[in-house]
C-alpha atoms as a PDB file:
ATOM      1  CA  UNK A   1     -48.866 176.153  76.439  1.00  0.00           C
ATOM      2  CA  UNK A   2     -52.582 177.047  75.919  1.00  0.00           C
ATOM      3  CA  UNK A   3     -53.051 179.757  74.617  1.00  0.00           C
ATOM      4  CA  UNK A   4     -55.878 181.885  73.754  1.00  0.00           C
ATOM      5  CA  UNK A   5     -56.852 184.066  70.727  1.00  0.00           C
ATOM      6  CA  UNK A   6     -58.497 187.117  70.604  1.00  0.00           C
ATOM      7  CA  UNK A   7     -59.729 189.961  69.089  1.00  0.00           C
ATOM      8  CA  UNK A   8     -62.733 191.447  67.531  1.00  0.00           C
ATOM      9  CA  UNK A   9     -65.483 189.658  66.464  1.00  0.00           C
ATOM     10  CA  UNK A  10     -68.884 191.921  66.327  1.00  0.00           C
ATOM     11  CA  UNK A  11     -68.619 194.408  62.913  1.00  0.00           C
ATOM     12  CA  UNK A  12     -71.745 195.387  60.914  1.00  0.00           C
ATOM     13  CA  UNK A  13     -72.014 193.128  58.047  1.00  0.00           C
ATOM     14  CA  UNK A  14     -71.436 188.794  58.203  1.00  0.00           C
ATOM     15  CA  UNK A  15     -68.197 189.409  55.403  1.00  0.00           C
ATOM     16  CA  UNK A  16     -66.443 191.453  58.248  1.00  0.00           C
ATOM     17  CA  UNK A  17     -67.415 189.530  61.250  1.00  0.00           C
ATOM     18  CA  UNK A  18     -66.068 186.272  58.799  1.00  0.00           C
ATOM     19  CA  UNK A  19     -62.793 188.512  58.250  1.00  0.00           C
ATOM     20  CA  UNK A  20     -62.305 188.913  61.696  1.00  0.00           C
ATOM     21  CA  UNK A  21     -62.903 184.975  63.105  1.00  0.00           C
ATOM     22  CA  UNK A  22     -60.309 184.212  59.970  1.00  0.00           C
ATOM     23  CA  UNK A  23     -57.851 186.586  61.721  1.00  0.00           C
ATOM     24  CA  UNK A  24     -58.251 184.700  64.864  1.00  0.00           C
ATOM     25  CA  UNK A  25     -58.514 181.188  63.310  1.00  0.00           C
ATOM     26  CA  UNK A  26     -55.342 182.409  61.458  1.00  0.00           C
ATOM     27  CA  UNK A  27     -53.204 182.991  64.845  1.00  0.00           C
ATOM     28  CA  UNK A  28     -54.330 179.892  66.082  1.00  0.00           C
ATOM     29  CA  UNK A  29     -52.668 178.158  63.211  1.00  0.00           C
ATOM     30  CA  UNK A  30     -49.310 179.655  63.687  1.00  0.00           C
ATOM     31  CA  UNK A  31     -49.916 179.071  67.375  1.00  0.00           C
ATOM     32  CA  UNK A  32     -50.322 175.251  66.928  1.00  0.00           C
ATOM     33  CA  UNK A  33     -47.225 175.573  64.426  1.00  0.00           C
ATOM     34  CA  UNK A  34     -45.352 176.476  67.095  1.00  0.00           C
ATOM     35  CA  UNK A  35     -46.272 174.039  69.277  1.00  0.00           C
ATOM     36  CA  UNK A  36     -48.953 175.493  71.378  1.00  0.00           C
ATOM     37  CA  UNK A  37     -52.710 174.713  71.721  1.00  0.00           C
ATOM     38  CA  UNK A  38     -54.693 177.470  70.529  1.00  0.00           C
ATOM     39  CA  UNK A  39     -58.026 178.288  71.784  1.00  0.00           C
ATOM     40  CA  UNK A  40     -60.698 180.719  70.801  1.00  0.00           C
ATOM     41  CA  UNK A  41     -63.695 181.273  72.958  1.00  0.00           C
ATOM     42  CA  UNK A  42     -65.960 182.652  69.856  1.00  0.00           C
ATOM     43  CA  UNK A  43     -65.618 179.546  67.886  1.00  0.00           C
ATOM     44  CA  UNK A  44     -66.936 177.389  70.729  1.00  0.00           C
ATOM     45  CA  UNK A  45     -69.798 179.401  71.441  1.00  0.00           C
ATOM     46  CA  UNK A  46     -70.832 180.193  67.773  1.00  0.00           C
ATOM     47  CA  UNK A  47     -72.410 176.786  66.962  1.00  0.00           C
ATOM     48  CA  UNK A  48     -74.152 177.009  70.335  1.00  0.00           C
ATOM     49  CA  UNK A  49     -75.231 180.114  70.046  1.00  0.00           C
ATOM     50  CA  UNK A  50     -76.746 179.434  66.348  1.00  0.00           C
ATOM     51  CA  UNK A  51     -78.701 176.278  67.826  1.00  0.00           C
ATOM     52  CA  UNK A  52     -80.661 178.365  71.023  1.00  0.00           C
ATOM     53  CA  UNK A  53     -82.991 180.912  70.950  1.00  0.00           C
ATOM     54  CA  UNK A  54     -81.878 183.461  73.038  1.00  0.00           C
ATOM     55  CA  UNK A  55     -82.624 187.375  72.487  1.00  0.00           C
ATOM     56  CA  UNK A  56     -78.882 188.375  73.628  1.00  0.00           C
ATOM     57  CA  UNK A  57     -76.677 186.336  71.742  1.00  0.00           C
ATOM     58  CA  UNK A  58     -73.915 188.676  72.965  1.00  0.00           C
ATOM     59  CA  UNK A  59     -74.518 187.374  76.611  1.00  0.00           C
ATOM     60  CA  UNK A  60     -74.209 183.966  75.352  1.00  0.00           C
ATOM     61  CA  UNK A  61     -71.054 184.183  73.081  1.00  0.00           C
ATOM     62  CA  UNK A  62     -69.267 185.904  75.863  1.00  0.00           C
ATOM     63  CA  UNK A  63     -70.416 183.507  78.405  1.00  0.00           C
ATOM     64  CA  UNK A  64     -68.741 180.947  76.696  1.00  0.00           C
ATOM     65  CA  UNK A  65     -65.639 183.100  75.557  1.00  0.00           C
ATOM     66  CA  UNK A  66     -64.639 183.896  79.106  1.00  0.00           C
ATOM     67  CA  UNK A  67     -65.138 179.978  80.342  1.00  0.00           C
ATOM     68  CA  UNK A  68     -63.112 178.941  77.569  1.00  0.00           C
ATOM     69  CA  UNK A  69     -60.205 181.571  78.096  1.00  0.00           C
ATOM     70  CA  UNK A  70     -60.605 180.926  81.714  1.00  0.00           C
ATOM     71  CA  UNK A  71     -58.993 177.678  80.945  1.00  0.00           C
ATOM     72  CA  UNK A  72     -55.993 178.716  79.483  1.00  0.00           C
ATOM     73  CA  UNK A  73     -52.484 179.675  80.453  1.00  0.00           C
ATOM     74  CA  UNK A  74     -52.093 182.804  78.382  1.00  0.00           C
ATOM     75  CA  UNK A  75     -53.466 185.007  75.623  1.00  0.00           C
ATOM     76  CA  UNK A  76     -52.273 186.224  72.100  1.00  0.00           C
ATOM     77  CA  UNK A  77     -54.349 189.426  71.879  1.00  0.00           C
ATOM     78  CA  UNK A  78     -54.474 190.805  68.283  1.00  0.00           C
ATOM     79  CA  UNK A  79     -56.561 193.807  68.680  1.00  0.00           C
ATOM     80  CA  UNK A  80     -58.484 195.299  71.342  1.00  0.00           C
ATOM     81  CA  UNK A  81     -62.615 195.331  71.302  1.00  0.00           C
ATOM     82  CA  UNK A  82     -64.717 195.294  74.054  1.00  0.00           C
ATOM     83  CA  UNK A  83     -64.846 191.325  74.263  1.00  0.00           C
ATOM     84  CA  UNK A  84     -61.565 191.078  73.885  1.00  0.00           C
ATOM     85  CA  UNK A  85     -60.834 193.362  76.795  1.00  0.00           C
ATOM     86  CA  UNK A  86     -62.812 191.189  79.183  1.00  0.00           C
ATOM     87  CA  UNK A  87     -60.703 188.500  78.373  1.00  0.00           C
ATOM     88  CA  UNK A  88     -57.424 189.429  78.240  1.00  0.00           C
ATOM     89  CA  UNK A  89     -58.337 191.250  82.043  1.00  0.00           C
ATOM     90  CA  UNK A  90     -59.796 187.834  83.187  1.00  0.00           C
ATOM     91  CA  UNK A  91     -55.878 186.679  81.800  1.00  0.00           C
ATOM     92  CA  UNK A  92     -54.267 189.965  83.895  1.00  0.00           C
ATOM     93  CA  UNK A  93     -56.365 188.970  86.574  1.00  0.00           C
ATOM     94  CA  UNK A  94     -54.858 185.490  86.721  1.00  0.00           C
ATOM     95  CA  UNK A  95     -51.544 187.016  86.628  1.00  0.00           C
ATOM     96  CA  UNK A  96     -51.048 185.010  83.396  1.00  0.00           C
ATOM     97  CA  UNK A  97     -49.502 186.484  80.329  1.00  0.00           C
ATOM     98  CA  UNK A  98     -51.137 188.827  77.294  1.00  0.00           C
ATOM     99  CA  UNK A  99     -48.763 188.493  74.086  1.00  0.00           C
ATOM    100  CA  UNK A 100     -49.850 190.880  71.566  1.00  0.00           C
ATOM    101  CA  UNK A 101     -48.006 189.282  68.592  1.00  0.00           C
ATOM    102  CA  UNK A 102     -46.563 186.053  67.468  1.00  0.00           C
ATOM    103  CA  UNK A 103     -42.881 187.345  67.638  1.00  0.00           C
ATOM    104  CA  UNK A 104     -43.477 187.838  71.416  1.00  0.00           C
ATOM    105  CA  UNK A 105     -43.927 184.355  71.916  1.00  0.00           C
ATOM    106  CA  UNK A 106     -40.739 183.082  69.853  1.00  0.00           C
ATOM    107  CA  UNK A 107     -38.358 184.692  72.519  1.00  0.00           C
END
């Protein structure tokens, strides 16, 4: 299955928004251990983001995040931020499933 991963990304300082993509990047690995395909919508728009010029970056990673997410077939959730609200609703809104830990998807 493809899956999704997220959580919060903003924080205050570049050590805790690091801490927090490791988190995600983290689930994802267990994810793929397990056999699914892990996706995370702030780690495709990152390296975009970084290479434009644009005044609200938070626009831009979020426009990717959702497209991303849009394309999957569920989403591990691992704590709630704004962001991650909007996508796991765009997953609700599918009617797809939110997991919101690892042991719910070994049933």
């Amino acid at each position: 299955m493809i899956i999704g991963v997220a959580g919060p990304y903003s924080a205050p300082t570049a050590g805790e928004r690091q801490a927090n993509l490791d988190r995600m990047n983290e689930a994802a690995a267990r994810l793929l251990e397990m056999g699914h395909i892990p996706l995370i919508g702030v780690n495709a728009a990152l390296p975009v983001i970084a290479k434009t010029p644009l005044e609200d970056t938070y626009k831009g990673i979020m426009d990717i995040s959702l497209a991303v997410i849009d394309k999957c077939e569920a989403l591990l959730l691992l704590a709630e931020s704004p962001g991650a609200n909007r996508e796991r609703d765009l997953v609700l809104a599918k009617g797809l499933p939110v997991y919101y830990s690892l042991r719910e998807l070994l049933k």
